[in-house]
PDB file of N, CA and C in Angstrom:
ATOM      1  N   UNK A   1      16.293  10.091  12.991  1.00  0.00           N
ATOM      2  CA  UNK A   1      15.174  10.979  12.782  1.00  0.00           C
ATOM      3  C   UNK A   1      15.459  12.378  13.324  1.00  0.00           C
ATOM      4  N   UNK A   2      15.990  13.051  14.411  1.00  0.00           N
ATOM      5  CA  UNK A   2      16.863  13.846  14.424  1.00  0.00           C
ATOM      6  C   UNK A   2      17.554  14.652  13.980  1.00  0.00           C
ATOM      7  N   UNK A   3      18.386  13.968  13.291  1.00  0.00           N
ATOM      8  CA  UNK A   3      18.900  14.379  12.293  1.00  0.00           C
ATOM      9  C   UNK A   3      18.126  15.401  11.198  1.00  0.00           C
ATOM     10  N   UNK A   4      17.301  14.252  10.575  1.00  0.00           N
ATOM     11  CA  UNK A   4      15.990  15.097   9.850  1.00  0.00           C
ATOM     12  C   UNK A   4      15.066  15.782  10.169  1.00  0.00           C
ATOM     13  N   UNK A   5      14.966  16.335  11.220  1.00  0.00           N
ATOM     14  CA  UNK A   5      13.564  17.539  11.593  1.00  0.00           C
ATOM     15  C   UNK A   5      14.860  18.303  11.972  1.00  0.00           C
ATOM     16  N   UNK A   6      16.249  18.326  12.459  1.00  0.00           N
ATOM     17  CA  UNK A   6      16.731  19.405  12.888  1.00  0.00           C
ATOM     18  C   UNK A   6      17.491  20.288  11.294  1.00  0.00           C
ATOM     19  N   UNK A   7      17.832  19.338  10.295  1.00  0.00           N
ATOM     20  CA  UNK A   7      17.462  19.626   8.888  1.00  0.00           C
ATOM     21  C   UNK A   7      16.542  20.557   8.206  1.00  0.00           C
ATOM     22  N   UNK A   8      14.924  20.085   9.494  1.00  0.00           N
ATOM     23  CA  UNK A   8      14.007  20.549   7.642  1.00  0.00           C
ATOM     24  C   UNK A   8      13.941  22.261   8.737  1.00  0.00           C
ATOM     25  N   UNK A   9      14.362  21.896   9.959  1.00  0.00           N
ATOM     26  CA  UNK A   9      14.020  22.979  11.624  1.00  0.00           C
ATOM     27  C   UNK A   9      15.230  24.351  10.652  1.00  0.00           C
ATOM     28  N   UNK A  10      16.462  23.926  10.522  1.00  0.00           N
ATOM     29  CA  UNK A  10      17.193  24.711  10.093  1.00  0.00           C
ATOM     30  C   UNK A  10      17.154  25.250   8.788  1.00  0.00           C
ATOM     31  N   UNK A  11      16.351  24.462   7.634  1.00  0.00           N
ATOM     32  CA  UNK A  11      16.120  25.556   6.391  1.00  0.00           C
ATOM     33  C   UNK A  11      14.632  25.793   6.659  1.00  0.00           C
ATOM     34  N   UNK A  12      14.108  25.959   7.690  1.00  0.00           N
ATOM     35  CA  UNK A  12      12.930  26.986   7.809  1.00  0.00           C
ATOM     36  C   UNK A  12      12.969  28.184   8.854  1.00  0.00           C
ATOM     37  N   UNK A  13      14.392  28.117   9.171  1.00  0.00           N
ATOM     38  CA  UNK A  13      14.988  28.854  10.410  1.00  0.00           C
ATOM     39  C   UNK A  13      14.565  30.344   9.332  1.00  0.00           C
ATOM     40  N   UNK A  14      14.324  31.551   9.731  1.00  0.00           N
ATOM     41  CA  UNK A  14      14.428  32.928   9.673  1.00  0.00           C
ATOM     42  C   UNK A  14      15.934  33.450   9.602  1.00  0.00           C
ATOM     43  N   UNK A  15      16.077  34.049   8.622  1.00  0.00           N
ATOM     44  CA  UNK A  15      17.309  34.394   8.195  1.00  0.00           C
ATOM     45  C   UNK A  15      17.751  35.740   8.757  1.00  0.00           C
ATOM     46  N   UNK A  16      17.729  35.117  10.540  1.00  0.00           N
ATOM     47  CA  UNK A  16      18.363  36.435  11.172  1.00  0.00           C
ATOM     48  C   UNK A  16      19.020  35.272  12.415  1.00  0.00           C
ATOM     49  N   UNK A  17      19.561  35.960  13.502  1.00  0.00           N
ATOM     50  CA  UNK A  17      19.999  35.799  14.523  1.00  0.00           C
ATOM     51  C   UNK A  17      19.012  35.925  15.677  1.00  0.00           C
ATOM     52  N   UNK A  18      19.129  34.604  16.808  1.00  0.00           N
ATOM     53  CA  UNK A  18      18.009  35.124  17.575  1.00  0.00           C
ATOM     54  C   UNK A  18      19.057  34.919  18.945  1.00  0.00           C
ATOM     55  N   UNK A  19      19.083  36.315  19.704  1.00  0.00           N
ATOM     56  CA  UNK A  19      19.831  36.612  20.523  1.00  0.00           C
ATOM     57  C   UNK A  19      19.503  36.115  21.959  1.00  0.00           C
ATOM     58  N   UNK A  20      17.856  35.212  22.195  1.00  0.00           N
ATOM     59  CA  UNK A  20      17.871  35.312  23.190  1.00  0.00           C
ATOM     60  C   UNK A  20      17.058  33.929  23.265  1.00  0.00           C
ATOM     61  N   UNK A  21      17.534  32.535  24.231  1.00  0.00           N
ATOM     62  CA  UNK A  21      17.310  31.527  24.408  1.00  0.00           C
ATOM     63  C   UNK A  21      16.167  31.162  24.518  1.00  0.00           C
ATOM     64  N   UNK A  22      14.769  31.894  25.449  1.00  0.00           N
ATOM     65  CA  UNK A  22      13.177  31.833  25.025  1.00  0.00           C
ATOM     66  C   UNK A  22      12.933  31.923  23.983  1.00  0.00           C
ATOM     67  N   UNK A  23      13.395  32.997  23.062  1.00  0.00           N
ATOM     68  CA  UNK A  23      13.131  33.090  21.808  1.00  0.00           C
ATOM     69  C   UNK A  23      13.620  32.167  20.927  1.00  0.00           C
ATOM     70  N   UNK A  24      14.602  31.448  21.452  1.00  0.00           N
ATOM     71  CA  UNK A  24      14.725  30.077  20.171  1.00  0.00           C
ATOM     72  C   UNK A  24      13.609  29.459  20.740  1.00  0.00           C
ATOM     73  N   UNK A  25      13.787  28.964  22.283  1.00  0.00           N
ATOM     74  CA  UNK A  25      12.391  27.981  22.663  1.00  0.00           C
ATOM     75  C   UNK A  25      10.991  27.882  21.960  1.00  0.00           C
ATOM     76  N   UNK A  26      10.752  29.139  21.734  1.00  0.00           N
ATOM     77  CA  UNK A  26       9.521  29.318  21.099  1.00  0.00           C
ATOM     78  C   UNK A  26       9.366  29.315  19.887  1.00  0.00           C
ATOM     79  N   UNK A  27      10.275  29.830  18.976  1.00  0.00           N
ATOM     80  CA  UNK A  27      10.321  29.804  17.709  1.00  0.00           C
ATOM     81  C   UNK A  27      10.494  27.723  17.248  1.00  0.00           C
ATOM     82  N   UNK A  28      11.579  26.920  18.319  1.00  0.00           N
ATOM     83  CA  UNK A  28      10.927  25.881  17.581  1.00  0.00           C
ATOM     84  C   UNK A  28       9.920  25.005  18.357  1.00  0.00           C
ATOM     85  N   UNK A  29       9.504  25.343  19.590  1.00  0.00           N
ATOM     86  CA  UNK A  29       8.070  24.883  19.918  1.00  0.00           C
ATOM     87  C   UNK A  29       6.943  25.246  18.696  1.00  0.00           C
ATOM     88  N   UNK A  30       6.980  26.034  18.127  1.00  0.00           N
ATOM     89  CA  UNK A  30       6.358  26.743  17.384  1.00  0.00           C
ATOM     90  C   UNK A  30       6.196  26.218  16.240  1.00  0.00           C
ATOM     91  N   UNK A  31       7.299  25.823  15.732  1.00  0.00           N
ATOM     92  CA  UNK A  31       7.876  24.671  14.810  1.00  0.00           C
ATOM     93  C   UNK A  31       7.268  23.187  15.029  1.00  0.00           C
ATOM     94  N   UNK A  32       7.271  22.839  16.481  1.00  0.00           N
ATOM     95  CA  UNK A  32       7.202  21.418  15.997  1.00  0.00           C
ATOM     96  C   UNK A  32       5.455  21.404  16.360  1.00  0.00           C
ATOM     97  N   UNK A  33       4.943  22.186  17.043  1.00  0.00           N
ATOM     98  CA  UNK A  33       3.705  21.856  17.530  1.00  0.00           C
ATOM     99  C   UNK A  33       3.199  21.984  15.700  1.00  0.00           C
ATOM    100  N   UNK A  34       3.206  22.562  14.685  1.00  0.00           N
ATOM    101  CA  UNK A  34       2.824  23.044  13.852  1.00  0.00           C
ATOM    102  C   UNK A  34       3.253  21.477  13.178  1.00  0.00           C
ATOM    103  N   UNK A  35       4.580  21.254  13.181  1.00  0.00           N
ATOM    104  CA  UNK A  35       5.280  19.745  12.326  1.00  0.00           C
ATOM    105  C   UNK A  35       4.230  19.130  12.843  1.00  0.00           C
ATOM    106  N   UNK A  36       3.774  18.824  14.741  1.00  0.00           N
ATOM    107  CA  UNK A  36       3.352  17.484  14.673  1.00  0.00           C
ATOM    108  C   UNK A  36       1.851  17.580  14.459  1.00  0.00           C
ATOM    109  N   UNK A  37       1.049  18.925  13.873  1.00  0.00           N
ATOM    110  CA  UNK A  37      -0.272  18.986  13.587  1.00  0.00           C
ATOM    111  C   UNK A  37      -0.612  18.519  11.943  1.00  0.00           C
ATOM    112  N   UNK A  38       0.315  18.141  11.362  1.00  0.00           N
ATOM    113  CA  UNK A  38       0.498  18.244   9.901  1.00  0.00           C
ATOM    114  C   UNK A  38       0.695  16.553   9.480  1.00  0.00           C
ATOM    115  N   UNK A  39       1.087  16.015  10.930  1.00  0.00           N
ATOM    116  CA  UNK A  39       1.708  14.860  10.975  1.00  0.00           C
ATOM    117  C   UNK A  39       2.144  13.853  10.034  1.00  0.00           C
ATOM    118  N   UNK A  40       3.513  14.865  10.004  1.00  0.00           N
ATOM    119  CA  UNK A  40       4.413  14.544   8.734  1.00  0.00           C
ATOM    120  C   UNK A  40       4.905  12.772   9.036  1.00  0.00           C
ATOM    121  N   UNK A  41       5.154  12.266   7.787  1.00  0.00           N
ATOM    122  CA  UNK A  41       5.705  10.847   7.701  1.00  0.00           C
ATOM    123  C   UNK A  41       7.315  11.365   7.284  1.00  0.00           C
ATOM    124  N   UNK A  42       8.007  10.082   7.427  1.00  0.00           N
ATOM    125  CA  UNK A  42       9.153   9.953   6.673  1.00  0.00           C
ATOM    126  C   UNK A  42       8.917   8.694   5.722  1.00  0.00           C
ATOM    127  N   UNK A  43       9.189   8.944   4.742  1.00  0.00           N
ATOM    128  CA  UNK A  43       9.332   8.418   3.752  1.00  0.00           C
ATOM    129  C   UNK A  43      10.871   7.798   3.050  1.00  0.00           C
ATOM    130  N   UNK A  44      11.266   6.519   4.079  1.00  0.00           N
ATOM    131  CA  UNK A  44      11.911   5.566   3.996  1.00  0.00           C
ATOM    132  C   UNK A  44      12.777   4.868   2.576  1.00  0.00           C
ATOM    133  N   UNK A  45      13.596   5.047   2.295  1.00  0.00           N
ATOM    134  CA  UNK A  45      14.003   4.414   0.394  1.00  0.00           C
ATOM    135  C   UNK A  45      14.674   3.118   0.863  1.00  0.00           C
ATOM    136  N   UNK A  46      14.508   2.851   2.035  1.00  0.00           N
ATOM    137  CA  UNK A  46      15.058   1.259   1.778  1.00  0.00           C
ATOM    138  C   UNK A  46      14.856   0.558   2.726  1.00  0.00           C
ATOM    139  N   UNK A  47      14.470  -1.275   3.019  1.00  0.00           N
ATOM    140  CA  UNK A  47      14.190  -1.762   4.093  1.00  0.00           C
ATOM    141  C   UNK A  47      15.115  -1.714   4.753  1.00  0.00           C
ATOM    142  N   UNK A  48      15.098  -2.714   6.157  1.00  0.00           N
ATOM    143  CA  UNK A  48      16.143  -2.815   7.173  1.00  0.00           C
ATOM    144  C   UNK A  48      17.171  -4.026   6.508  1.00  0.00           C
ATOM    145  N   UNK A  49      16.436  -4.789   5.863  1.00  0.00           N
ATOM    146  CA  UNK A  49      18.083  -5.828   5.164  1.00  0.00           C
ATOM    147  C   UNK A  49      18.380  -5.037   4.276  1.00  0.00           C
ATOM    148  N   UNK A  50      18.052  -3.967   3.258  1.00  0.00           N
ATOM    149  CA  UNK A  50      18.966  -3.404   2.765  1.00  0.00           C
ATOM    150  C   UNK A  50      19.765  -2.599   3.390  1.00  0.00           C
ATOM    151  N   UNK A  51      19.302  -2.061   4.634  1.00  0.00           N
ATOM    152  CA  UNK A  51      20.194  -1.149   5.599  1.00  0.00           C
ATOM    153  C   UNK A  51      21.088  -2.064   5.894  1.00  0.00           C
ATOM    154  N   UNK A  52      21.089  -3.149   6.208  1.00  0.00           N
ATOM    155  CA  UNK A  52      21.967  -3.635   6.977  1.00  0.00           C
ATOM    156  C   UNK A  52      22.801  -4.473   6.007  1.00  0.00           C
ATOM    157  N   UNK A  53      22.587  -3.992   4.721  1.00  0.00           N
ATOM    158  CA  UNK A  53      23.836  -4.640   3.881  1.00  0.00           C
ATOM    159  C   UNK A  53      24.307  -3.372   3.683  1.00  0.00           C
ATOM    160  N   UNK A  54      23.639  -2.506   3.089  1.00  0.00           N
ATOM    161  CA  UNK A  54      24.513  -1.328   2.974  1.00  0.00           C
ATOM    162  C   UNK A  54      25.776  -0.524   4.377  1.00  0.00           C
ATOM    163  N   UNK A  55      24.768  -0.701   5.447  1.00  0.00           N
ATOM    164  CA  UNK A  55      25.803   0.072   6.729  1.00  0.00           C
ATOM    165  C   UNK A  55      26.048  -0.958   7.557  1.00  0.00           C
ATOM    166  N   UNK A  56      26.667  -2.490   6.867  1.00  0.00           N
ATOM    167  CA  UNK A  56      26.959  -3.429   7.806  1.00  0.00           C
ATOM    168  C   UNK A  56      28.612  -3.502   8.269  1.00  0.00           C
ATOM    169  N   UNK A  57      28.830  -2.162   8.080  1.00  0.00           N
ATOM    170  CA  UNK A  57      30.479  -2.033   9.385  1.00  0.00           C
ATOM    171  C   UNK A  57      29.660  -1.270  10.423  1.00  0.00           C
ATOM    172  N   UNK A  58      28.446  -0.995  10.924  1.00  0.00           N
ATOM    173  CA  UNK A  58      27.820   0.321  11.857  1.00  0.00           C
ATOM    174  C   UNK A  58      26.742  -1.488  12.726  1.00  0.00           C
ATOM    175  N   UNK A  59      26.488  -2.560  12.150  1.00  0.00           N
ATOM    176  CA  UNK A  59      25.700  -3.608  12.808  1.00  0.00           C
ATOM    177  C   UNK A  59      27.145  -4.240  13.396  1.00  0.00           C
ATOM    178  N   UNK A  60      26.788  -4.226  15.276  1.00  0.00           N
ATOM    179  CA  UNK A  60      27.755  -5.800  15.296  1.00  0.00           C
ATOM    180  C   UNK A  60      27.468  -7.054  14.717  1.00  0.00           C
ATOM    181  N   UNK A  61      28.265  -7.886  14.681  1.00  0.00           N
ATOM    182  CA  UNK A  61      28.068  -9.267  14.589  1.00  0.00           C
ATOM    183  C   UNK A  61      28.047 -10.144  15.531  1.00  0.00           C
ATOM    184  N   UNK A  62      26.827 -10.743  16.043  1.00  0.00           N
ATOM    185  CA  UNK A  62      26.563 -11.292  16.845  1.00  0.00           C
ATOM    186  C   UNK A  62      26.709 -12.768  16.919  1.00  0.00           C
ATOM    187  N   UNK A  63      27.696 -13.319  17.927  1.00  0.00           N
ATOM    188  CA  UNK A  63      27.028 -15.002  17.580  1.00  0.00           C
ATOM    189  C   UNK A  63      26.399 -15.349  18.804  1.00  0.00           C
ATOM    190  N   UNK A  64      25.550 -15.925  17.963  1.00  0.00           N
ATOM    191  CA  UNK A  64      24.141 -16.546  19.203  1.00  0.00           C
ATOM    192  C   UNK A  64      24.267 -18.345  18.805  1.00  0.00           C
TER     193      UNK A  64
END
């Protein structure tokens, strides 16, 4: 999930340079207080057994 808000964070980024570290702080506080008032979903395309057939070299195999 990460991944995806630092995604949607970077194509809503302002198409300049921000030179000074408060000023990122705020620009994405700014960002997410706004994301989490909107309270966006993710919208999922596949269950967890299909995850786990598709990315099953990333699951150990467990024997129990």
């Amino acid at each position: 999930m990460a991944e995806i808000d630092l995604d949607v964070l970077l194509g809503q980024c302002p198409n300049r340079r921000i030179d000074n570290e408060e000023e990122v702080r705020q620009e994405v506080l700014a960002w997410e207080v706004d994301k989490n008032n909107k309270d966006a979903k993710i919208n999922w395309q596949f269950t967890n057994k299909k995850a786990r057939i598709k990315l099953k070299h990333l699951y150990p195999k467990l024997d129990v």
